[in-house]
C-alpha atoms as a PDB file:
ATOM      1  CA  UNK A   1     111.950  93.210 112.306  1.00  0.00           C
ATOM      2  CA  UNK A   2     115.072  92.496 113.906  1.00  0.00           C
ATOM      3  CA  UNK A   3     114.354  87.895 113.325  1.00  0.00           C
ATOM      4  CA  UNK A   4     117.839  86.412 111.470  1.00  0.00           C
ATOM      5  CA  UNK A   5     117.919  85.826 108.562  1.00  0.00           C
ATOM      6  CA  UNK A   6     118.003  82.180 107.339  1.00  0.00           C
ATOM      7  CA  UNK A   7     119.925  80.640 104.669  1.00  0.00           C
ATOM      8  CA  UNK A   8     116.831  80.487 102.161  1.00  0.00           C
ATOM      9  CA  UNK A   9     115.967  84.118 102.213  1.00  0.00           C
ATOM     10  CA  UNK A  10     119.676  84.793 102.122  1.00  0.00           C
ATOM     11  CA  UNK A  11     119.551  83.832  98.504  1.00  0.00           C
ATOM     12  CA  UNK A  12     117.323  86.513  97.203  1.00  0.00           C
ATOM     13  CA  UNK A  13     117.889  89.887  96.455  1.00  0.00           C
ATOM     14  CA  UNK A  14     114.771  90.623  98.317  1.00  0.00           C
ATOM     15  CA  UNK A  15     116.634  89.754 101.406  1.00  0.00           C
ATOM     16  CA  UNK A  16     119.134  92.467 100.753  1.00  0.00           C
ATOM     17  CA  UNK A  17     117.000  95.253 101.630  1.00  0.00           C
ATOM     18  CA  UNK A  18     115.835  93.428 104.840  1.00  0.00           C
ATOM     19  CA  UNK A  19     119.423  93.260 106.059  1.00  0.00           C
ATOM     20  CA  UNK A  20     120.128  96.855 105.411  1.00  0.00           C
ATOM     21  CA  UNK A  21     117.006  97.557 107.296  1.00  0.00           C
ATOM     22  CA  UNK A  22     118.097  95.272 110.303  1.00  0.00           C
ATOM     23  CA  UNK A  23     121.445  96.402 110.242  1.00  0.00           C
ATOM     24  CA  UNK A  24     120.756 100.070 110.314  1.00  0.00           C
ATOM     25  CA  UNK A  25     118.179  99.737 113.167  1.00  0.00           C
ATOM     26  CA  UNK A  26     115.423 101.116 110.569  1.00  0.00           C
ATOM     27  CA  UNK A  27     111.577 100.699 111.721  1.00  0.00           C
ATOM     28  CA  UNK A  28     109.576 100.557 109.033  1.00  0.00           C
ATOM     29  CA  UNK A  29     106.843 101.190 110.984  1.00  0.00           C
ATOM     30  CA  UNK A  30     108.106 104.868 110.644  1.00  0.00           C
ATOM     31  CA  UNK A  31     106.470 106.990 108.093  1.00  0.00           C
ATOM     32  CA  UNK A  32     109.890 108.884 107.463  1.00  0.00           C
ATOM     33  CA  UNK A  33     113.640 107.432 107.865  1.00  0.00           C
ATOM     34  CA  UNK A  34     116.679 108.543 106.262  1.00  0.00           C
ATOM     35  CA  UNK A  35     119.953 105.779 104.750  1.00  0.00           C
ATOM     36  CA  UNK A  36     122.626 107.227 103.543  1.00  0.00           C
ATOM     37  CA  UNK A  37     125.200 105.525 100.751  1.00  0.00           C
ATOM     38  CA  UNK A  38     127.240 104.518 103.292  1.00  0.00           C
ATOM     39  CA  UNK A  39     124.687 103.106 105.274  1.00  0.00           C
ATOM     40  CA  UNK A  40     124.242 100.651 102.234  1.00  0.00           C
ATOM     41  CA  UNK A  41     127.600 100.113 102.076  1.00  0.00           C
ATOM     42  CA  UNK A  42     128.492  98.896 105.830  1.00  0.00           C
ATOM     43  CA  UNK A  43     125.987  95.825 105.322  1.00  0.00           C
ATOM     44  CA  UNK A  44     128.075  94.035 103.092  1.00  0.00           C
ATOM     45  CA  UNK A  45     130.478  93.194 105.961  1.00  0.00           C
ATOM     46  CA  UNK A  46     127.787  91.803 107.499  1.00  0.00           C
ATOM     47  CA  UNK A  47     125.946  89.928 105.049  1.00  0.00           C
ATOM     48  CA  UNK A  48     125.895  86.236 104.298  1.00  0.00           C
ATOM     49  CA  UNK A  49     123.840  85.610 101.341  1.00  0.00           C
ATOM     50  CA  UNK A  50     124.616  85.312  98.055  1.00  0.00           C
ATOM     51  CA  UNK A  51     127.428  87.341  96.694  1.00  0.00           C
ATOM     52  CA  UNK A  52     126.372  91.251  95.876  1.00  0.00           C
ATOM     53  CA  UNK A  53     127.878  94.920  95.882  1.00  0.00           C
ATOM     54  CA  UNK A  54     125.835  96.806  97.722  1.00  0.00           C
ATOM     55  CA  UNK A  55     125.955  99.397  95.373  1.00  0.00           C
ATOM     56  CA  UNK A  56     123.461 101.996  96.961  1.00  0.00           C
ATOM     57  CA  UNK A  57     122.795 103.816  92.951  1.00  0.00           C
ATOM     58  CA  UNK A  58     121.337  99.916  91.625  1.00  0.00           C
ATOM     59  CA  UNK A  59     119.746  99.444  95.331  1.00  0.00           C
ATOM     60  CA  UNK A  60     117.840 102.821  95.324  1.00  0.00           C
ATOM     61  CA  UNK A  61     116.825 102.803  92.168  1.00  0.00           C
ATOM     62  CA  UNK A  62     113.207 101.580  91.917  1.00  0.00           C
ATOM     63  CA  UNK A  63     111.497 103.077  88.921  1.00  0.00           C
ATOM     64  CA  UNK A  64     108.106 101.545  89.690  1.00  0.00           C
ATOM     65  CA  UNK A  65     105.622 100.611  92.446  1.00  0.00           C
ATOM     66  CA  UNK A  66     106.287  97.251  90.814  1.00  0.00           C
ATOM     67  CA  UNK A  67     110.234  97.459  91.308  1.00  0.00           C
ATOM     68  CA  UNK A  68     109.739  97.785  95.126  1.00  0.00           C
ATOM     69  CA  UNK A  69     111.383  94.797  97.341  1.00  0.00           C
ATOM     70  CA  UNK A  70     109.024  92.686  98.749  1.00  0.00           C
ATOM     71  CA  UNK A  71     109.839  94.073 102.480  1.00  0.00           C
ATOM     72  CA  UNK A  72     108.558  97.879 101.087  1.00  0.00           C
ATOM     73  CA  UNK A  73     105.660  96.744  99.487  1.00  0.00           C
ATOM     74  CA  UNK A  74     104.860  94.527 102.406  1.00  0.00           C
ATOM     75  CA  UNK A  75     105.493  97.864 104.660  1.00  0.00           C
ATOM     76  CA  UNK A  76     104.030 100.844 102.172  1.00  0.00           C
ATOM     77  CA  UNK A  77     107.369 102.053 101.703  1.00  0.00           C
ATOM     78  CA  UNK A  78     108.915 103.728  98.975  1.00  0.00           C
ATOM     79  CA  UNK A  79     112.238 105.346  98.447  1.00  0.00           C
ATOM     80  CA  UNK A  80     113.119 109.192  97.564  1.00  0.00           C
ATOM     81  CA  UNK A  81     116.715 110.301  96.561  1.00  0.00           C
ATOM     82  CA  UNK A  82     116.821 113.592  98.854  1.00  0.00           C
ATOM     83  CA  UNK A  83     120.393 114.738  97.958  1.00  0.00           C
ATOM     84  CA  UNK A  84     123.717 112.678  96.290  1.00  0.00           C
ATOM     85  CA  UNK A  85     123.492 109.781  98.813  1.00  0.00           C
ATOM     86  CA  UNK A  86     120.770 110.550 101.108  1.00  0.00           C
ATOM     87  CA  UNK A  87     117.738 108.791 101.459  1.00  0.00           C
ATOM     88  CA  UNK A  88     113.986 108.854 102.703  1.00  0.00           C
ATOM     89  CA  UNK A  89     112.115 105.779 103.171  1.00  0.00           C
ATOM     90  CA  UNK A  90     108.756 107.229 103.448  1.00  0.00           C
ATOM     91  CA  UNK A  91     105.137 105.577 104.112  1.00  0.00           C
ATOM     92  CA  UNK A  92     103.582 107.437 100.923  1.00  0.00           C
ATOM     93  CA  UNK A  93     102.941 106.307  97.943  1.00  0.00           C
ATOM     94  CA  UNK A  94     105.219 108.249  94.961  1.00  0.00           C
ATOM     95  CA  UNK A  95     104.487 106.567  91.818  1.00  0.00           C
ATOM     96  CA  UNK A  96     101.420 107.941  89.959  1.00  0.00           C
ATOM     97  CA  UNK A  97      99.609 105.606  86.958  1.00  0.00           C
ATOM     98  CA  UNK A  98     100.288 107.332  83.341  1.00  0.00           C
ATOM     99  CA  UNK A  99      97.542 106.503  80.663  1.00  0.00           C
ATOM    100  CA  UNK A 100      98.985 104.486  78.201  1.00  0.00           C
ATOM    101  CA  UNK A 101      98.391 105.647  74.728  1.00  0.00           C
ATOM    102  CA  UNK A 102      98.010 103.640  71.377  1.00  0.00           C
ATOM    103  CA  UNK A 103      98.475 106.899  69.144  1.00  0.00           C
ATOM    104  CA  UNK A 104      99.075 110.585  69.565  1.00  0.00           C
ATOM    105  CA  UNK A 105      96.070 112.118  71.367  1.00  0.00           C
ATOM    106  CA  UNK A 106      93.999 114.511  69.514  1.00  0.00           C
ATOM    107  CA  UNK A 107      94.932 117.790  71.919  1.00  0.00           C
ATOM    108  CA  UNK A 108      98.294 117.099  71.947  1.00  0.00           C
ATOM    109  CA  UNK A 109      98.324 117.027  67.695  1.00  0.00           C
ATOM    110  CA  UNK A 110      96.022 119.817  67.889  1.00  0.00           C
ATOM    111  CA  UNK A 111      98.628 122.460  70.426  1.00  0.00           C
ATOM    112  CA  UNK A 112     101.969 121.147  68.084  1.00  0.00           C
ATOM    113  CA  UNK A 113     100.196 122.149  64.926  1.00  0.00           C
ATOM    114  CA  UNK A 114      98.839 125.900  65.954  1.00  0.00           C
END
């Protein structure tokens, strides 16, 4: 975890969320750790890659399992918002499948209309 990073990986946004993790002495082999905003924030002094803000609201938001960086799916990590800038990196995974629906199902037409 704690291996430089080279100019190559610098140039990815997937990279950012290694550096905060380096940074901020964070072992993903944890199945709970807590980042705050500011946490975030600090790494941008320290960063050398490509140009970014290290806004914490754009960083933390991952809407899908999909949306993960590569370094949290890699790790079986996913992110929680616990309170206004607080954080949990947890080993569990949050995002449940929805069933994808061409039309209106049946119950659901049947409930609105009784």
């Amino acid at each position: 975890m704690s291996e430089p990073i080279n100019s190559t990986e610098a140039n990815t946004d997937i990279c950012i969320w290694k550096h905060i993790c380096i940074t901020n002495n964070i072992d993903l082999t944890n199945t709970f750790s807590v980042i705050t905003s500011n946490d975030v924030k600090k790494c941008k002094e320290s960063w050398k890659g490509k140009q970014n803000q290290f806004e914490p609201r754009l960083l933390c938001k991952m809407d899908s399992s999909k949306s993960r960086p590569q370094i949290f799916i890699d790790n079986n990590i996913c992110i929680l918002s616990i309170k206004n800038g607080v954080y949990a990196l947890i080993k569990e995974n949050i995002y449940a499948p929805l069933n994808k629906y061409q039309c209106v199902p049946i119950a659901f037409v049947i409930i609105i209309i009784v």
